[in-house]
N, C-alpha and C. Protein backbone atom coordinates (compact mmCIF):
# COMPACT_ATOMS: atom_id res chain seq x y z
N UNK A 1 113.49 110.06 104.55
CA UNK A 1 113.92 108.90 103.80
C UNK A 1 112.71 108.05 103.44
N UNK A 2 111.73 108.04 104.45
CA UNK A 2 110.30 107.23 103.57
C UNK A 2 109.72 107.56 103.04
N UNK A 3 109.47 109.08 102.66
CA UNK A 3 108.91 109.59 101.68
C UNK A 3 109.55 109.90 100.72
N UNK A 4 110.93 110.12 100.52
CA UNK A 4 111.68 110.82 99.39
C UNK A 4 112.68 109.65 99.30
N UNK A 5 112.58 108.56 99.60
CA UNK A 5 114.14 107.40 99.23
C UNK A 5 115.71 108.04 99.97
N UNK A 6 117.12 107.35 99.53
CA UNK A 6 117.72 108.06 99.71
C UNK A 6 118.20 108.65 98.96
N UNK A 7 119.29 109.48 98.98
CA UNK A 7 120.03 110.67 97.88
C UNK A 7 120.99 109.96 97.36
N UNK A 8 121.61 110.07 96.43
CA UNK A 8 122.71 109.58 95.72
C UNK A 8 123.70 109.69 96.66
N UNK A 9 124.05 110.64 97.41
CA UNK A 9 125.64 110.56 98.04
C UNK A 9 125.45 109.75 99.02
N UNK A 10 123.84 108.99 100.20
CA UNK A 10 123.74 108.51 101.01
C UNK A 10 123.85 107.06 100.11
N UNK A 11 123.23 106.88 99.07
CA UNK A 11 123.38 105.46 98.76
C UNK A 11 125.01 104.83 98.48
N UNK A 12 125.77 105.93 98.02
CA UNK A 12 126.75 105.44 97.64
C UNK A 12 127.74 105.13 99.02
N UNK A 13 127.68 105.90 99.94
CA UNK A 13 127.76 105.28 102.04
C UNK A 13 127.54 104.34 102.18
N UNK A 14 126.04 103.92 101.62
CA UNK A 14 125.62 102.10 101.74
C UNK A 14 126.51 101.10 101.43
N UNK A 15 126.90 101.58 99.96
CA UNK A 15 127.57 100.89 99.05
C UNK A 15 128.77 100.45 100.02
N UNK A 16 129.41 101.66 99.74
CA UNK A 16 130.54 101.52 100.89
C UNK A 16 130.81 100.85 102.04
N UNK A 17 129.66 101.19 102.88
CA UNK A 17 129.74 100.38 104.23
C UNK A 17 129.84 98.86 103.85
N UNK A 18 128.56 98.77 103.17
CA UNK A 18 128.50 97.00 103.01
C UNK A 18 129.55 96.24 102.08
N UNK A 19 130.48 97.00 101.21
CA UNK A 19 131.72 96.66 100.94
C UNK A 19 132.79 96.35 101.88
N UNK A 20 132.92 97.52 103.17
CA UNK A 20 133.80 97.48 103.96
C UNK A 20 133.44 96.38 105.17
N UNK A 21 132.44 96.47 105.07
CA UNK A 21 131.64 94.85 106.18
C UNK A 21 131.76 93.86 105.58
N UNK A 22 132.10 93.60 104.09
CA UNK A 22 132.18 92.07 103.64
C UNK A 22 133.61 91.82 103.67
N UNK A 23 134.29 92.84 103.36
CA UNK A 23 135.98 92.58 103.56
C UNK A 23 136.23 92.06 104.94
N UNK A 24 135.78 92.76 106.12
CA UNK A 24 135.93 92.32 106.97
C UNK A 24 135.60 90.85 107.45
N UNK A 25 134.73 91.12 107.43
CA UNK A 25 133.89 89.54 107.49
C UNK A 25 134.45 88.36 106.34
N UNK A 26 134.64 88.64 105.49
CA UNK A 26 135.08 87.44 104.96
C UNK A 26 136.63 87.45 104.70
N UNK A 27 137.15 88.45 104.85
CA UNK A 27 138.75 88.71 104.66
C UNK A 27 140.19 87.91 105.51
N UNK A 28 139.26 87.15 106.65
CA UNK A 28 139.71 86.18 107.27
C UNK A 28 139.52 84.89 106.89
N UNK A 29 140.12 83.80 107.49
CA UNK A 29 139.44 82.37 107.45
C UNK A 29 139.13 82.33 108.53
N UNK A 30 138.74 83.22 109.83
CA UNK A 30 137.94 82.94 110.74
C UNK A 30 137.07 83.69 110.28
N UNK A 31 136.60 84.52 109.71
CA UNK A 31 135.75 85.23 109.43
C UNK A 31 134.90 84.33 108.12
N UNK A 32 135.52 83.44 107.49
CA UNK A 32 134.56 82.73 106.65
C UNK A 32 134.33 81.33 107.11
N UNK A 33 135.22 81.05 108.55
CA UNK A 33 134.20 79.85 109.00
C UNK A 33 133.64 80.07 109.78
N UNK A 34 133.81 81.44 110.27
CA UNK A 34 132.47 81.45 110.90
C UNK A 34 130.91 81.72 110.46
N UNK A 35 131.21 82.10 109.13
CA UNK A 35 129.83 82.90 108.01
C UNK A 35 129.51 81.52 107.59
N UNK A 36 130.59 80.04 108.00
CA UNK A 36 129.76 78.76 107.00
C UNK A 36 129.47 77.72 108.12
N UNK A 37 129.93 78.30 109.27
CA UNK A 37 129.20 77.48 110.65
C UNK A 37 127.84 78.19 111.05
N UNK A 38 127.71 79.61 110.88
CA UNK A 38 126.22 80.34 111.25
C UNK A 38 125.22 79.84 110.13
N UNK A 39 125.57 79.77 108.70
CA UNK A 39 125.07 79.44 107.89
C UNK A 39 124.56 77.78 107.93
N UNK A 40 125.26 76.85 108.30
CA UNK A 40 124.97 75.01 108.59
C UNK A 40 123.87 75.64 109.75
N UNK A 41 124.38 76.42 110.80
CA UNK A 41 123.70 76.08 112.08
C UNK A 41 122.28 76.53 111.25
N UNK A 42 121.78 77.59 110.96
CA UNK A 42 120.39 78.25 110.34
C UNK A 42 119.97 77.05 109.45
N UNK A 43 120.85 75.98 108.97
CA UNK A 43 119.75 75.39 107.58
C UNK A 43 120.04 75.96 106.40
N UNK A 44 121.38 76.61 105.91
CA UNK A 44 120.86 77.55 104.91
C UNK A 44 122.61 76.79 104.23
N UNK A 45 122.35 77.18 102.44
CA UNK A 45 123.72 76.67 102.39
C UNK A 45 125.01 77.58 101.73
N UNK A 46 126.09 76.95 101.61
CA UNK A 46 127.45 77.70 102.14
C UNK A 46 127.14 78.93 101.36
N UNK A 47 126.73 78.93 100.44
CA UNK A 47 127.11 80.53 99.55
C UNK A 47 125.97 81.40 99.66
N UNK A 48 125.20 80.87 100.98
CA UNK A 48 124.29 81.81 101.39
C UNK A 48 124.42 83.53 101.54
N UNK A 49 125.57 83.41 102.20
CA UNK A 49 126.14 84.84 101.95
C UNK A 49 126.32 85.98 100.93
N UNK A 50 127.20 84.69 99.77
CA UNK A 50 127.36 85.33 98.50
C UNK A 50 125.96 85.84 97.88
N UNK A 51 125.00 85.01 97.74
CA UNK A 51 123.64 85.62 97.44
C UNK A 51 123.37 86.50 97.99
N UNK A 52 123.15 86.85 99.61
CA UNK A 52 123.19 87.83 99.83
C UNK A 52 123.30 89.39 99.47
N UNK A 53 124.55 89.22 99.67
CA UNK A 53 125.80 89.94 99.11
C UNK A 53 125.47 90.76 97.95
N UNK A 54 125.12 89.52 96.99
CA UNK A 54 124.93 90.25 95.45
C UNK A 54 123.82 90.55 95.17
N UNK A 55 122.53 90.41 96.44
CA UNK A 55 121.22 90.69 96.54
C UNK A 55 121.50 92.74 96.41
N UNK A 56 121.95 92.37 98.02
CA UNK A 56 122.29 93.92 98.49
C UNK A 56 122.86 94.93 97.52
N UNK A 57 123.91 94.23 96.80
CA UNK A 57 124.62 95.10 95.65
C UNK A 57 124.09 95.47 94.53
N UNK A 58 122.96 94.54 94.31
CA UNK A 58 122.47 95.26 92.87
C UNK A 58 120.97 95.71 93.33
N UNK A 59 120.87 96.18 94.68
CA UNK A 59 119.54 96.90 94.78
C UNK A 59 119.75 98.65 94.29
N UNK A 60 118.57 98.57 93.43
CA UNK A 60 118.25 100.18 92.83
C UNK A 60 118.12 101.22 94.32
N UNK A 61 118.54 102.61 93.64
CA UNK A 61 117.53 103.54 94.46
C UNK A 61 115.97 103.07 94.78
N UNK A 62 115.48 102.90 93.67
CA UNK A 62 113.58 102.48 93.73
C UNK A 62 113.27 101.12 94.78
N UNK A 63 114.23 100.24 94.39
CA UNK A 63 114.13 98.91 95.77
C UNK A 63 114.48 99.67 97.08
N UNK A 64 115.18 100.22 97.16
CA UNK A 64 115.57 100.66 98.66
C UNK A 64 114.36 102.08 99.13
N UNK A 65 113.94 102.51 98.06
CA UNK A 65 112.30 103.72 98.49
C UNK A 65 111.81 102.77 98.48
N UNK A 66 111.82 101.71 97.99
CA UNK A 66 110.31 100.84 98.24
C UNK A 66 110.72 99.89 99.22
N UNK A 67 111.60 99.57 99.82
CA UNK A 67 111.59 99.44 101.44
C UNK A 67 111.49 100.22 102.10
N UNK A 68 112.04 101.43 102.13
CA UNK A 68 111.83 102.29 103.26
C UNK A 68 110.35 102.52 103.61
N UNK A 69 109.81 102.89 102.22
CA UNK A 69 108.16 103.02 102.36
C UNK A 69 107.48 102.06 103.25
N UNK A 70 108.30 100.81 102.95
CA UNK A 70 107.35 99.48 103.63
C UNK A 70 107.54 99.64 105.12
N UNK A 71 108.99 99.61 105.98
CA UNK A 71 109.09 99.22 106.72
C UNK A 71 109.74 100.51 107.68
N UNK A 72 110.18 101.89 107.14
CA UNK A 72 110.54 102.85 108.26
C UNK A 72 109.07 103.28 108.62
N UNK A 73 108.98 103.67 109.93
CA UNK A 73 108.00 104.61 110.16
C UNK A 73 108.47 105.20 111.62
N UNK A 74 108.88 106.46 111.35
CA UNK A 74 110.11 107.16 112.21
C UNK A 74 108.95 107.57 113.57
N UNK A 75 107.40 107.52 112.97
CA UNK A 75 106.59 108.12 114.24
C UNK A 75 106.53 107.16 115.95
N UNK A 76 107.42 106.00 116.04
CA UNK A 76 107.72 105.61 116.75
C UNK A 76 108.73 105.30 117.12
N UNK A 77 109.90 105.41 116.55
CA UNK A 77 111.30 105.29 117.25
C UNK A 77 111.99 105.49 118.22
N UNK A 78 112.60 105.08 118.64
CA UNK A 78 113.35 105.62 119.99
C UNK A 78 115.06 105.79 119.14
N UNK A 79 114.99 106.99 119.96
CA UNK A 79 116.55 107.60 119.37
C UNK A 79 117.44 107.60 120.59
N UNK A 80 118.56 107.33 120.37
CA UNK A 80 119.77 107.63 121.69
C UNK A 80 120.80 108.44 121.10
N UNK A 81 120.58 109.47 121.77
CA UNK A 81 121.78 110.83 121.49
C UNK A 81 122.60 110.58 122.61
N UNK A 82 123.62 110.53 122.35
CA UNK A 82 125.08 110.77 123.45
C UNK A 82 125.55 112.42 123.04
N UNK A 83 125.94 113.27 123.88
CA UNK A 83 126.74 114.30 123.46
C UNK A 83 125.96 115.56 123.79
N UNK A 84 126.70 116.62 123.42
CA UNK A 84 126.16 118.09 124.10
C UNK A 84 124.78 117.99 123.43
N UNK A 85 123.87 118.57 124.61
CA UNK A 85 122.32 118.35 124.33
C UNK A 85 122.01 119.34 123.47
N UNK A 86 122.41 120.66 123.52
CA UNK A 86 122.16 121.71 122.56
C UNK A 86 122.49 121.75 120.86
N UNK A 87 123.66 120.65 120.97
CA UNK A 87 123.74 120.16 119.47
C UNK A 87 122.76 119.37 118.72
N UNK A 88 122.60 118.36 119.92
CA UNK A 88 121.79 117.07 119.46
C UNK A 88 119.94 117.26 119.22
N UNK A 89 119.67 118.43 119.66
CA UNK A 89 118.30 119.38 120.16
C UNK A 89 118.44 119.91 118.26
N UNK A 90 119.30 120.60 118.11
CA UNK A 90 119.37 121.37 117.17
C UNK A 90 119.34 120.88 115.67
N UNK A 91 120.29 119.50 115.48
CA UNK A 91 120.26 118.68 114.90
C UNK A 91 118.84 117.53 114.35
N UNK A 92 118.01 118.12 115.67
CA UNK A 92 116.95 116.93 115.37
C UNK A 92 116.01 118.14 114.80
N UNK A 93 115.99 119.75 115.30
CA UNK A 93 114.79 120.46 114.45
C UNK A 93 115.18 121.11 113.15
N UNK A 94 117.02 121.07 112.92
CA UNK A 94 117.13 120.81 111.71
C UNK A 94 116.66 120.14 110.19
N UNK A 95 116.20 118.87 110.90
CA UNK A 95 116.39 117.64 110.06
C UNK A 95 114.51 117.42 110.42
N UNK A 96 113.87 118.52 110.96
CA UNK A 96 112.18 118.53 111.16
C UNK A 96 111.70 117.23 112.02
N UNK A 97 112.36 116.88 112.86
CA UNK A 97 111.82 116.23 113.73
C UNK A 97 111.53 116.22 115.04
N UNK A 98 110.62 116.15 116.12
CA UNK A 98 109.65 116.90 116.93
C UNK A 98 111.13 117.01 117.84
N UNK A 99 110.57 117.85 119.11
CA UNK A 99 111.64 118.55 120.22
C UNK A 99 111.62 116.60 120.76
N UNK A 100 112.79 116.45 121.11
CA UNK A 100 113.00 115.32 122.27
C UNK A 100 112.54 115.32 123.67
N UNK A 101 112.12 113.67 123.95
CA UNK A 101 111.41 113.52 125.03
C UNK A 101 112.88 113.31 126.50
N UNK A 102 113.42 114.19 127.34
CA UNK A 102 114.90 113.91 127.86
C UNK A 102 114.68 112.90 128.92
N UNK A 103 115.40 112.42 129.15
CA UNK A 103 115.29 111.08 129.92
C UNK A 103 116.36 110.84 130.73
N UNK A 104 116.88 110.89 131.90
CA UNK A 104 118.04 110.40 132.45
C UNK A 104 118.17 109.03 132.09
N UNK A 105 119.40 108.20 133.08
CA UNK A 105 119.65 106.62 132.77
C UNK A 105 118.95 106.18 133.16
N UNK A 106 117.91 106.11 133.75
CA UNK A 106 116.61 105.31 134.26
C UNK A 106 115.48 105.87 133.78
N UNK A 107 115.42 105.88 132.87
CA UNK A 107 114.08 106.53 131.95
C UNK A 107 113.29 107.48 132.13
N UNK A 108 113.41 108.37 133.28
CA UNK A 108 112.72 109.11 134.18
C UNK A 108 112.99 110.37 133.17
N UNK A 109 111.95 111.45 132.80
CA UNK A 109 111.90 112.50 132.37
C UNK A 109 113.09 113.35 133.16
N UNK A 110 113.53 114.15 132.23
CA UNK A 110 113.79 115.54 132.82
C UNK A 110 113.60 116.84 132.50
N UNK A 111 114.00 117.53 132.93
CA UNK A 111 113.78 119.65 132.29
C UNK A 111 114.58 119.53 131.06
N UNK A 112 113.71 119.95 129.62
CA UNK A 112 114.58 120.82 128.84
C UNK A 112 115.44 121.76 129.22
């Protein structure tokens, strides 16, 4: 994704999600006093959101490669896989990214 942007079917997920997160969030009247009490508390004013909002919505493919460029850089991340390890192993050299470092719940290495 930082070198190649995302794909059309992942942007249009974006789209989606952040449609289905504003319904939520504002689809209440607790849900919009609480977006205009976080908003007083920050300093910022009521239709802070809405800007937002219509920031996020009309970003191009090219704005969103030219964030990713800026600000992913996957060579340090920490990932948390839940689930059968042989999937989650397989899934990551699928998708070309190095073998995982395994870790029990206390951070302690273990055996591949």
């Amino acid at each position: 994704m930082r070198a190649e942007g995302l794909a059309a079917p992942e942007i249009d997920k974006v789209r989606a999600l952040l449609n289905g997160e504003a319904l939520e969030t504002y689809g209440t009247l607790h849900g919009v006093a609480g977006s205009l009490a976080s908003n007083a508390a920050l300093g910022l004013p009521p239709d802070q959101d809405a800007k937002d909002l219509a920031s996020q919505r009309s970003a191009t493919p090219k704005d969103l490669a030219t964030l990713a460029s800026s600000y992913l850089d996957v060579s340090s991340v920490t990932l948390v896989l839940v689930g059968p390890k042989e999937t989650a192993i397989k899934a990551l050299a699928d998708s070309g990214l190095p073998k995982p470092e395994l870790v029990d719940a206390e951070g302690r290495s273990v055996a591949h």
